[in-house]
N, C-alpha and C. Protein backbone atom coordinates (compact mmCIF):
# COMPACT_ATOMS: atom_id res chain seq x y z
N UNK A 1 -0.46 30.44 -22.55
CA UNK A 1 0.02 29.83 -21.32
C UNK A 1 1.52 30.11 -21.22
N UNK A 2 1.80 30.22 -20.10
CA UNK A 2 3.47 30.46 -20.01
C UNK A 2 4.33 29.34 -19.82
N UNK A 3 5.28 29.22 -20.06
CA UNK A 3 6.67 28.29 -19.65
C UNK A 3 6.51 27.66 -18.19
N UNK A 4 6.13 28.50 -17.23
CA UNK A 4 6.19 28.14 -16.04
C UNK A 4 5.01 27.17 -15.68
N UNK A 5 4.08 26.76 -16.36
CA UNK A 5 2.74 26.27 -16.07
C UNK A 5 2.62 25.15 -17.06
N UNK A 6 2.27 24.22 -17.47
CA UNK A 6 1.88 23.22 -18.17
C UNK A 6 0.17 22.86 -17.97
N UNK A 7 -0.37 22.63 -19.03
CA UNK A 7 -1.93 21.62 -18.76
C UNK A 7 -1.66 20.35 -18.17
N UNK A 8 -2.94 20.80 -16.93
CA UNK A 8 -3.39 19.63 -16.80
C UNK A 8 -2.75 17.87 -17.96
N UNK A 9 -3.17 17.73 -18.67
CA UNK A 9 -3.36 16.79 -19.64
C UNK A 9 -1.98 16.23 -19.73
N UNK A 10 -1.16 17.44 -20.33
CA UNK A 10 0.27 17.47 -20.04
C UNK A 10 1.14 16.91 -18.95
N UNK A 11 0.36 17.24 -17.52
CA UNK A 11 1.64 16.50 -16.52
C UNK A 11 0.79 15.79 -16.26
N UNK A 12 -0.11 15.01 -16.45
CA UNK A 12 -1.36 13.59 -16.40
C UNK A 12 -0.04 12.58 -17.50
N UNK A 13 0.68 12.95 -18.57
CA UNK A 13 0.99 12.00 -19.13
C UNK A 13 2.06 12.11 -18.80
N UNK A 14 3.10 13.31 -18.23
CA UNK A 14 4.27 12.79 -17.79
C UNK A 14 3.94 11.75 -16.40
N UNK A 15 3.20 11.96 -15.53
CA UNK A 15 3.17 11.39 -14.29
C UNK A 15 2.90 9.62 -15.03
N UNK A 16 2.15 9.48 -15.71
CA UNK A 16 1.66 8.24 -16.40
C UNK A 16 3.05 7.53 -16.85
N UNK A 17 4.51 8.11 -17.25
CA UNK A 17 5.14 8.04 -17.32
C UNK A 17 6.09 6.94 -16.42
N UNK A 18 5.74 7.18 -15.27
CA UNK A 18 6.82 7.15 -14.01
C UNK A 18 6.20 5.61 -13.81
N UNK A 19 7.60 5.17 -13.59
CA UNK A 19 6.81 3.47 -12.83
C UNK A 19 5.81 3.75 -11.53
N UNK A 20 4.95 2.87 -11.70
CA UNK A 20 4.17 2.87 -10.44
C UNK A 20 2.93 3.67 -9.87
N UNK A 21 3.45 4.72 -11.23
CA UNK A 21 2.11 5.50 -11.39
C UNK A 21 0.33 4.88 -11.41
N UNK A 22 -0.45 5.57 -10.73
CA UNK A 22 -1.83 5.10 -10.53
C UNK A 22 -2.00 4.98 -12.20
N UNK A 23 -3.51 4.16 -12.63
CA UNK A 23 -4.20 4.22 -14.02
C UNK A 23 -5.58 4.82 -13.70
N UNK A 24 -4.95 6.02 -13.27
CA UNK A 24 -6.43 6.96 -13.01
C UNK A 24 -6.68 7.86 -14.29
N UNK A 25 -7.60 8.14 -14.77
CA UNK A 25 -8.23 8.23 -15.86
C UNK A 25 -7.81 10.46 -15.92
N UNK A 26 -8.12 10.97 -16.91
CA UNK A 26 -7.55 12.42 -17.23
C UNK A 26 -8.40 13.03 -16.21
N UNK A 27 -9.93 12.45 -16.21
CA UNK A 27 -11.29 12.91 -15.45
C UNK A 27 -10.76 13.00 -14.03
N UNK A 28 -10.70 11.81 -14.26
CA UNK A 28 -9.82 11.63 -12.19
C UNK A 28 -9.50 13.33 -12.10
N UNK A 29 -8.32 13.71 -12.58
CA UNK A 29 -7.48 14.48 -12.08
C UNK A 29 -8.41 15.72 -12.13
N UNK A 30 -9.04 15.67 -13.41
CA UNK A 30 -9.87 17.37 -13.79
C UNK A 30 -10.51 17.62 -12.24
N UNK A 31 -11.25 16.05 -11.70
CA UNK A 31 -12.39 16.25 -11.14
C UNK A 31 -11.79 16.78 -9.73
N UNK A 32 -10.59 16.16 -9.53
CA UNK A 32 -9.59 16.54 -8.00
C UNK A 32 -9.36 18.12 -7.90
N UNK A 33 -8.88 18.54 -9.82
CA UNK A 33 -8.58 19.65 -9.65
C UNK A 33 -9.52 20.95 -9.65
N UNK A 34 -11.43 20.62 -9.53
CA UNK A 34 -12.25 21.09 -9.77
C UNK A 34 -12.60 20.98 -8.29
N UNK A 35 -12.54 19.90 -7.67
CA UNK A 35 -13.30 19.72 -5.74
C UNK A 35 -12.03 20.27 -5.15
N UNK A 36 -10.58 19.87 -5.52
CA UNK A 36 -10.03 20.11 -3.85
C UNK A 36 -8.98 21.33 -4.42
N UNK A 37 -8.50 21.74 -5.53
CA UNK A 37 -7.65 22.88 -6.40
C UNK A 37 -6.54 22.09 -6.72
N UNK A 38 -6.23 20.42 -6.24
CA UNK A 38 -4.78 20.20 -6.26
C UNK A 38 -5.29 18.98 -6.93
N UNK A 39 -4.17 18.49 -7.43
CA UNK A 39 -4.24 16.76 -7.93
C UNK A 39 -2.75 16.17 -7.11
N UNK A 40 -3.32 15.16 -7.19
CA UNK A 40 -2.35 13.84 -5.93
C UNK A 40 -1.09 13.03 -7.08
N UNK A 41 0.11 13.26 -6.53
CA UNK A 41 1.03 13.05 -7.82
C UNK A 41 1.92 12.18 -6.41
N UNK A 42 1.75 11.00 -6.47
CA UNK A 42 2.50 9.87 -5.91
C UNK A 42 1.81 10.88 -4.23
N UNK A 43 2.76 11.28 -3.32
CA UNK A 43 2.47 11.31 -2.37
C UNK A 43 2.41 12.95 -1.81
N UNK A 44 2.56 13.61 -2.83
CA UNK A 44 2.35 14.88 -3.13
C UNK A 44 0.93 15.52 -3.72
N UNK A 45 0.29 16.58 -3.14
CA UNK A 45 -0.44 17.35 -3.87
C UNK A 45 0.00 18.71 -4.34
N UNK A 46 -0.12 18.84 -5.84
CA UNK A 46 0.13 19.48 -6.76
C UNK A 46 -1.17 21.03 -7.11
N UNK A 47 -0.60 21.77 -6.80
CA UNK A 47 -1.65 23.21 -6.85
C UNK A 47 -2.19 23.16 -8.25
N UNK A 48 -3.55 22.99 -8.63
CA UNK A 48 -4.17 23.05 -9.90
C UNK A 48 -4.77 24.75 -10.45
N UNK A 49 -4.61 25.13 -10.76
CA UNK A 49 -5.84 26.35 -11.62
C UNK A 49 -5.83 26.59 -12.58
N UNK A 50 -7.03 27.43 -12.87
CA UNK A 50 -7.23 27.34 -14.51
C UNK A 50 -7.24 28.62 -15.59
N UNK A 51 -6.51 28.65 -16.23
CA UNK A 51 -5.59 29.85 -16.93
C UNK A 51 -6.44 29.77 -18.53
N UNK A 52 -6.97 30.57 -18.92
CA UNK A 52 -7.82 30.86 -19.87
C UNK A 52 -8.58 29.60 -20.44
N UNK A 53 -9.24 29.06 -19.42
CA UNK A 53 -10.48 28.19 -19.53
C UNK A 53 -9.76 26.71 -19.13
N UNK A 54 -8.72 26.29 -18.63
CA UNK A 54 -7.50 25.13 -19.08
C UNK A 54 -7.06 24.78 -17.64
N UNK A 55 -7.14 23.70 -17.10
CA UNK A 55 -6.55 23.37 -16.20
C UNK A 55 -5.29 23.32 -16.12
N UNK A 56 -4.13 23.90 -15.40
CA UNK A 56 -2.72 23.88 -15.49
C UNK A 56 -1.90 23.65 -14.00
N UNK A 57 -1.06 23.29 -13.75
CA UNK A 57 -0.38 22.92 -12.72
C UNK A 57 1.46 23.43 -13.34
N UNK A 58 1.46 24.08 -12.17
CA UNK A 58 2.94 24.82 -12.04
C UNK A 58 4.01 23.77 -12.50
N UNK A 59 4.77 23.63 -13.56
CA UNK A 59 5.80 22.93 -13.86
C UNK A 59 6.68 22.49 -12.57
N UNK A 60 7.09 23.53 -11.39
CA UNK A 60 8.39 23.56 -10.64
C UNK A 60 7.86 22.69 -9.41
N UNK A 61 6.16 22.71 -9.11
CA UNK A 61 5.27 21.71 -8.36
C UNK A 61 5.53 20.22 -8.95
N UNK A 62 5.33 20.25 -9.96
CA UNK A 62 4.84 19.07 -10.83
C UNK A 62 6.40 18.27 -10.48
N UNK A 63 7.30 18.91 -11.05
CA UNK A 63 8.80 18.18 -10.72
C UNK A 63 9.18 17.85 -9.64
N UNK A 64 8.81 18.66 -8.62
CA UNK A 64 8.96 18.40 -7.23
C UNK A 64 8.12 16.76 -6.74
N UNK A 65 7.13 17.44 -6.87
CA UNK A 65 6.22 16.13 -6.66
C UNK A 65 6.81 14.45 -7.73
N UNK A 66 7.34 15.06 -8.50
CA UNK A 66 7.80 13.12 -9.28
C UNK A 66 8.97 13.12 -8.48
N UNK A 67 9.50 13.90 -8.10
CA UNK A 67 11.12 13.07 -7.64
C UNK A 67 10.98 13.07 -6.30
N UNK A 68 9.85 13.55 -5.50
CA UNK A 68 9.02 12.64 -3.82
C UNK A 68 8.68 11.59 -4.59
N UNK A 69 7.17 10.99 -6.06
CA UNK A 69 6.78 9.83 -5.98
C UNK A 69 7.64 8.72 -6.48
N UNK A 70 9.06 9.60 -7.88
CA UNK A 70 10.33 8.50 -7.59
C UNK A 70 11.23 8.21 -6.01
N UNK A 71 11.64 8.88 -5.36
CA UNK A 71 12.12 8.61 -3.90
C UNK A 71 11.07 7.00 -3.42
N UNK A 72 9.20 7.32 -3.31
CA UNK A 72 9.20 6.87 -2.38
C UNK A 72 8.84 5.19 -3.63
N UNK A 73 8.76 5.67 -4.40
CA UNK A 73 9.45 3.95 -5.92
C UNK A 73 10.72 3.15 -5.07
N UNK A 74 11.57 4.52 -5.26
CA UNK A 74 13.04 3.80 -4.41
C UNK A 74 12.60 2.87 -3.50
N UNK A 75 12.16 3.32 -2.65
CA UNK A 75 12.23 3.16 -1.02
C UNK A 75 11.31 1.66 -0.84
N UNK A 76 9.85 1.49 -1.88
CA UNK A 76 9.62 0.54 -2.24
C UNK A 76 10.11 -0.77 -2.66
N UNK A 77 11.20 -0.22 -3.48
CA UNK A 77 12.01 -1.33 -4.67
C UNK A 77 12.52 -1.87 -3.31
N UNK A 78 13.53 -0.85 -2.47
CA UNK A 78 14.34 -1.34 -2.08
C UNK A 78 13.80 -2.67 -0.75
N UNK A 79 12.35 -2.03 0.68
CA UNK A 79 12.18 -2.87 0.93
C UNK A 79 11.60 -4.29 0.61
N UNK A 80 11.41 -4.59 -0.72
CA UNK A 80 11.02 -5.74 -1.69
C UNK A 80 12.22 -6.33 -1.87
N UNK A 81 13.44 -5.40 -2.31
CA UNK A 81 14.57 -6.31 -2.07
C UNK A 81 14.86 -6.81 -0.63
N UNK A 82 14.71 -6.07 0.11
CA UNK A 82 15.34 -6.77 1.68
C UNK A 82 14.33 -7.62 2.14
N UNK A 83 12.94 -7.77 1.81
CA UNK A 83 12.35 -9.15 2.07
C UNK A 83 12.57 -10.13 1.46
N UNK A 84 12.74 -9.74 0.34
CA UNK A 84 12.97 -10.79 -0.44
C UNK A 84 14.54 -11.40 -0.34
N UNK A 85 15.17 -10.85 0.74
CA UNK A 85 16.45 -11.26 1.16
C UNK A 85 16.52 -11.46 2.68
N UNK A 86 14.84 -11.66 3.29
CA UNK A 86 14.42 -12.49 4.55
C UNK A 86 14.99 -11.00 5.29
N UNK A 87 14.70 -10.44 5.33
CA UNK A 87 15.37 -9.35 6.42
C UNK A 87 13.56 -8.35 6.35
N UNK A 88 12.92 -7.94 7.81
CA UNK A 88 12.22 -7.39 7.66
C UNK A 88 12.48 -6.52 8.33
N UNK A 89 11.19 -4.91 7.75
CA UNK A 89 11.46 -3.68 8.38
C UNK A 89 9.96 -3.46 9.38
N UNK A 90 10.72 -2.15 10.09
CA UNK A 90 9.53 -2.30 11.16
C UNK A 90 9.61 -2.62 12.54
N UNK A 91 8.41 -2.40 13.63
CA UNK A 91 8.41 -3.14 14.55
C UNK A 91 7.03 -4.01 14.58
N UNK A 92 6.88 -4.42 15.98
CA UNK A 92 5.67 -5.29 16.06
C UNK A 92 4.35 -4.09 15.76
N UNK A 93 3.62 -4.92 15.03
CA UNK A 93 2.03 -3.70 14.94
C UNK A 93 2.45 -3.20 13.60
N UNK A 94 3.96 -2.93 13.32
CA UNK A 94 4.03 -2.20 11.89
C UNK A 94 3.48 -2.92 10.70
N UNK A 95 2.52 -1.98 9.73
CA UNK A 95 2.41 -2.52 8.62
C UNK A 95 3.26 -1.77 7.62
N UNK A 96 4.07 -2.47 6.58
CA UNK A 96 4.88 -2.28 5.53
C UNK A 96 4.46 -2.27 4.27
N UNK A 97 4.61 -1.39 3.07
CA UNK A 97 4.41 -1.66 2.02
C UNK A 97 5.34 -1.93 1.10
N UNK A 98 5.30 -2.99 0.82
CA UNK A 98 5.91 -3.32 -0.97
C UNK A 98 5.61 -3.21 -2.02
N UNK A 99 6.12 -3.65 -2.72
CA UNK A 99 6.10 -3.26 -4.41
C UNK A 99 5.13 -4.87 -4.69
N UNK A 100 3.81 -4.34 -5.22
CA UNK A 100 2.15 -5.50 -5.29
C UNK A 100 2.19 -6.21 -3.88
N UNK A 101 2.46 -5.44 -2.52
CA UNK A 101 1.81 -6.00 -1.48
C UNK A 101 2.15 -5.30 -0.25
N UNK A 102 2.54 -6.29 0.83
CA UNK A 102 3.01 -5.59 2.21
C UNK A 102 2.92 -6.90 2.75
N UNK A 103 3.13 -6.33 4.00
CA UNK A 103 3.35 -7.57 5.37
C UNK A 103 2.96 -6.73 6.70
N UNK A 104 2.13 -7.13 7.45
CA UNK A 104 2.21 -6.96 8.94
C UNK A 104 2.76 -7.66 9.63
N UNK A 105 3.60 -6.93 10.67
CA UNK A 105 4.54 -7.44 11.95
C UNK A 105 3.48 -8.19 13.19
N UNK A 106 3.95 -9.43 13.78
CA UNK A 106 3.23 -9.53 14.57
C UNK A 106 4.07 -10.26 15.61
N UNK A 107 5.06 -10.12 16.67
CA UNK A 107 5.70 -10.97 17.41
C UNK A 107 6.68 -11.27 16.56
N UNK A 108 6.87 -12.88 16.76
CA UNK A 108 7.45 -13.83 16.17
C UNK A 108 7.16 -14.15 14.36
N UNK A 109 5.86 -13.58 14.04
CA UNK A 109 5.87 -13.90 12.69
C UNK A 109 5.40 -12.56 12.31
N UNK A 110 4.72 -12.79 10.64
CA UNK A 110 4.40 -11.71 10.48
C UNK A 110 3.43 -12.11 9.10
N UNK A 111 2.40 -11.26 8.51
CA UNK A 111 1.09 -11.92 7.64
C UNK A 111 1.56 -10.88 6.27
N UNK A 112 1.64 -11.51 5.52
CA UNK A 112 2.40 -11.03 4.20
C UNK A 112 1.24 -11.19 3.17
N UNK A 113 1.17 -10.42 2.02
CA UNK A 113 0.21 -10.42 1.15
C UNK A 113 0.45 -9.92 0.05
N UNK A 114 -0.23 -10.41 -1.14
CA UNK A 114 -0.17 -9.87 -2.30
C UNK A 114 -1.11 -8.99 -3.09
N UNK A 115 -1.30 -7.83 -3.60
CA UNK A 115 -3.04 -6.83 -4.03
C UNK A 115 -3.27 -7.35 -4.67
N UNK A 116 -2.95 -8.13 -5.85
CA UNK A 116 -3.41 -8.66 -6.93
C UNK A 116 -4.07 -9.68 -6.50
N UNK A 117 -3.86 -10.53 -5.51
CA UNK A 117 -4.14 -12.14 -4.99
C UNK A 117 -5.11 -10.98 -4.50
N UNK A 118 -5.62 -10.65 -3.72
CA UNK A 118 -6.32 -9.79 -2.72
C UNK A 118 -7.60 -9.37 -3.50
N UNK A 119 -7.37 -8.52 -4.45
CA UNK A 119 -8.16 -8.33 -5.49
C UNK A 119 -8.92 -8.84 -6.16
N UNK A 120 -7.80 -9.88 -6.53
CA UNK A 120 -8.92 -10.98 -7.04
C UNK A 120 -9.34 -12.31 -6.51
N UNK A 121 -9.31 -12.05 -5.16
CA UNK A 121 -9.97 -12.66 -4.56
C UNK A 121 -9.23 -14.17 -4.33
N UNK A 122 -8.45 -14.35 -4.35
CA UNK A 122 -7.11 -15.67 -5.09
C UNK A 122 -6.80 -16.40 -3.40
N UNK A 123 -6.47 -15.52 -2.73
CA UNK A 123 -5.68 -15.23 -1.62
C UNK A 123 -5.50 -13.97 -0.72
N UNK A 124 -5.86 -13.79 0.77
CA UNK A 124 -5.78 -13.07 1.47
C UNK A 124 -4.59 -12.74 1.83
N UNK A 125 -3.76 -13.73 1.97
CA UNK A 125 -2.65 -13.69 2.54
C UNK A 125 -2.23 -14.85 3.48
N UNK A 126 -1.01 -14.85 4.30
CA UNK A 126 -0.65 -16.25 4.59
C UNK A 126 0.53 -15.27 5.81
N UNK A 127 0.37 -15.94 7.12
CA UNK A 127 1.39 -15.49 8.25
C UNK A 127 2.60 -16.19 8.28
N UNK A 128 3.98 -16.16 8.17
CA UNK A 128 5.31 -16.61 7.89
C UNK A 128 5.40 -16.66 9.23
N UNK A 129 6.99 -16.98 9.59
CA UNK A 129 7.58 -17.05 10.91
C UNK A 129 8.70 -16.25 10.65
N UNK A 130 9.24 -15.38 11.58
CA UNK A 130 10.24 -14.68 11.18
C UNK A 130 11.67 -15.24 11.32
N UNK A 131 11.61 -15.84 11.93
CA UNK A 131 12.82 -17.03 11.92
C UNK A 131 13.26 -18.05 11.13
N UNK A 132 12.41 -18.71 10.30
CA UNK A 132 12.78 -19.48 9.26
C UNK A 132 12.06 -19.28 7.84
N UNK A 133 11.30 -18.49 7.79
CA UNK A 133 9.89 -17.97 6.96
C UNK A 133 9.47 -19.35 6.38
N UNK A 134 8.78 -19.74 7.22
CA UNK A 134 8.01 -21.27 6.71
C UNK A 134 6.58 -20.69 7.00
N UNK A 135 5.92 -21.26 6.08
CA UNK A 135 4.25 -20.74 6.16
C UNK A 135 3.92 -21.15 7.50
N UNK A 136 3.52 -20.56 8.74
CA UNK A 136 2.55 -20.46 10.24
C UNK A 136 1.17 -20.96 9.80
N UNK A 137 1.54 -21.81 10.95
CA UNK A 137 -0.04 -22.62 10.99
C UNK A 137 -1.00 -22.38 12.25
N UNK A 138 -1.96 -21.72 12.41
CA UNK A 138 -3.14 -21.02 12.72
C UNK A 138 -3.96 -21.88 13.85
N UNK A 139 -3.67 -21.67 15.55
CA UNK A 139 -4.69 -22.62 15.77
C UNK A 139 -6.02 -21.74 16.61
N UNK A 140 -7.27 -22.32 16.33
CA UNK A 140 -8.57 -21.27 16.65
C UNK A 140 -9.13 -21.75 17.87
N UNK A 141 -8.62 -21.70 18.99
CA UNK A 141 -8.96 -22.24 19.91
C UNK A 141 -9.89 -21.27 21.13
N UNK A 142 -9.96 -19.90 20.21
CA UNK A 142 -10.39 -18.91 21.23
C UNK A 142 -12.03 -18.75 20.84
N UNK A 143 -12.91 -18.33 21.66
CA UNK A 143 -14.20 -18.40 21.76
C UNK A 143 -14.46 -17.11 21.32
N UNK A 144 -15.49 -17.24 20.22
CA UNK A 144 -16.04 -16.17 19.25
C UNK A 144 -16.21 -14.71 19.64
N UNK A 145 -16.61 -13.91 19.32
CA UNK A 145 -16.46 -12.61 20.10
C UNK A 145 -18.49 -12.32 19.92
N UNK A 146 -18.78 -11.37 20.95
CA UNK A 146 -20.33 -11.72 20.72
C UNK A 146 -21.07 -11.38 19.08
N UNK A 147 -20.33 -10.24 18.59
CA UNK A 147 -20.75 -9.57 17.56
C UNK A 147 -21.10 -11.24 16.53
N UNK A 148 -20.06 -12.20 16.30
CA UNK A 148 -19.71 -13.42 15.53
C UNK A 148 -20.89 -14.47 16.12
N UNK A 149 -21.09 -14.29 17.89
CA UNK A 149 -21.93 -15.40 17.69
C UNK A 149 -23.19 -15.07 17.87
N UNK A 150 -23.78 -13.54 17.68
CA UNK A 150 -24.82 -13.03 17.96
C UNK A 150 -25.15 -12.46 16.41
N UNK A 151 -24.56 -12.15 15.28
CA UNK A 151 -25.26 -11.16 14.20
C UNK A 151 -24.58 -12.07 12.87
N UNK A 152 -23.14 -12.69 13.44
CA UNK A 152 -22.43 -12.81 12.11
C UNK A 152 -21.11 -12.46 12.03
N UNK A 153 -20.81 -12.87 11.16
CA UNK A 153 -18.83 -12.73 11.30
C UNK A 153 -18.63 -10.59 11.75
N UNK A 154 -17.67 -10.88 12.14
CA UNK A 154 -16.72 -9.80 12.35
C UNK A 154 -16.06 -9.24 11.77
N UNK A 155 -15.46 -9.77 10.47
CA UNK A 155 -14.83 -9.66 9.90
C UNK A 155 -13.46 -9.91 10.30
N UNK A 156 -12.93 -10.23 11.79
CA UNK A 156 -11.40 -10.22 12.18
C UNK A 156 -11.66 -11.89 12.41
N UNK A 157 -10.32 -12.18 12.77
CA UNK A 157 -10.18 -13.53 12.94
C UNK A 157 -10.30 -13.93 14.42
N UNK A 158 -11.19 -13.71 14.59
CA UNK A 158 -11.61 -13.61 16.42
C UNK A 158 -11.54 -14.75 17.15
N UNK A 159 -11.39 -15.97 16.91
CA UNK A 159 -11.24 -17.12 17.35
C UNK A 159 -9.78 -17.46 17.59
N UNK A 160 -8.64 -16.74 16.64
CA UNK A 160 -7.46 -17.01 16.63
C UNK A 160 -6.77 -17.21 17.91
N UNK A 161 -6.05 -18.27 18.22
CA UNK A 161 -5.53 -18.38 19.81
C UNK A 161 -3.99 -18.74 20.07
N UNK A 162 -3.18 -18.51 18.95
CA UNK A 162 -1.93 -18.77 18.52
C UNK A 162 -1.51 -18.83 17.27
N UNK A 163 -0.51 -18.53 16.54
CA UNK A 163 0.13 -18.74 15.16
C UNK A 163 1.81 -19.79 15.77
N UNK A 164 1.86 -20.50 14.69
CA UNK A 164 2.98 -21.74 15.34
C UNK A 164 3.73 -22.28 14.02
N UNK A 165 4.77 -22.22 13.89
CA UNK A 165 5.63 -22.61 13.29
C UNK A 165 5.86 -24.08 13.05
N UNK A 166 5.65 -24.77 12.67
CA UNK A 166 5.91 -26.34 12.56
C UNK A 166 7.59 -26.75 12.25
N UNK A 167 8.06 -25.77 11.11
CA UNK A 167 9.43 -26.18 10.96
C UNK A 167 10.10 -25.91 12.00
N UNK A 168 10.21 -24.91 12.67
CA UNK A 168 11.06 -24.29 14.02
C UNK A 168 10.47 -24.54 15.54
N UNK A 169 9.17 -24.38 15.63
CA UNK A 169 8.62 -25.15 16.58
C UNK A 169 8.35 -23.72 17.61
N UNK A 170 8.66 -22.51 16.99
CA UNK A 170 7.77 -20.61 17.97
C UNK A 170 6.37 -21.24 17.28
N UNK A 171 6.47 -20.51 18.80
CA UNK A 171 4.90 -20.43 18.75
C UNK A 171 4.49 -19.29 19.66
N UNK A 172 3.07 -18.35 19.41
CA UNK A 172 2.93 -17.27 19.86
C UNK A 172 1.97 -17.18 20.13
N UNK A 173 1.23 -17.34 21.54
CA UNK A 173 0.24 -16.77 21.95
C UNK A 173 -0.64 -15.98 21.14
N UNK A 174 -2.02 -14.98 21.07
CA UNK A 174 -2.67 -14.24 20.33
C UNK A 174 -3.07 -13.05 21.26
């Protein structure tokens, strides 16, 4: 194998390396680099082939691709710091990701969540107010949608007919 190329296996453990990195298994990658020729390195795909029986990926790919999936680490860290310093990004409709979650924009507030709570089932999530971030309280005053009162839930919150702030006193239509 040459200098310019590394195994498979090889940039599987540098990438394993990097904060934030997936815990996708060596197979994962063989199997990406056997169906699609590339493996997925943060938000990059990485050109795979196989050099005397050996899966390998171009060293100068491989580097490229960690310092896009460190950038978009940065870019993470950083909007986790600015929520977490009440300042949100985005407009209305935008969904955001953070570092173990995100938030959707909605008006006046916005529905924030955690993957782990999510995952395990703990907590869906909870809608803030963007003005004082006090937990929004939910009123269901709207009439079911037919799918809900004909087969079974919807899965959306179809009844929802306002989100309302109690400490500040917005309140927002649906």
């Amino acid at each position: 194998m040459t200098t310019d190329r590394i195994s498979l296996a090889d940039a599987v453990a540098r990438y394993r390396r990097e904060p934030g990195s997936p815990a996708n298994t060596l197979q994962w990658y063989r199997s990406s680099a056997q169906r699609y020729g590339v493996i997925f390195v943060g938000p990059a795909s990485v050109p795979a082939r196989k050099v005397n029986g050996r899966w390998t990926v171009a060293v100068a790919d491989l580097d490229q691709a960690l310092l896009e999936h460190r950038a978009g680490q940065d870019g993470l860290l950083q909007v986790t710091a600015d929520y977490d310093a009440h300042q949100l990004h985005g407009a209305d409709g935008d969904t955001i990701r953070m570092r173990r979650g995100g938030y959707r924009r909605h008006g006046a507030f916005h529905f924030v969540w955690n993957d782990q709570a999510v995952a395990l089932r703990e907590a869906d999530g909870l809608w803030r107010c963007n003005f004082c971030w006090a937990p929004a309280r939910l009123e269901h005053e709207a009439a079911e949608c037919h799918r809900c009162r004909d087969w079974g839930s919807c899965g959306h919150d179809c009844t929802l007919s306002a989100i309302t702030c109690a400490t500040c006193g917005t309140r927002q239509p649906t």
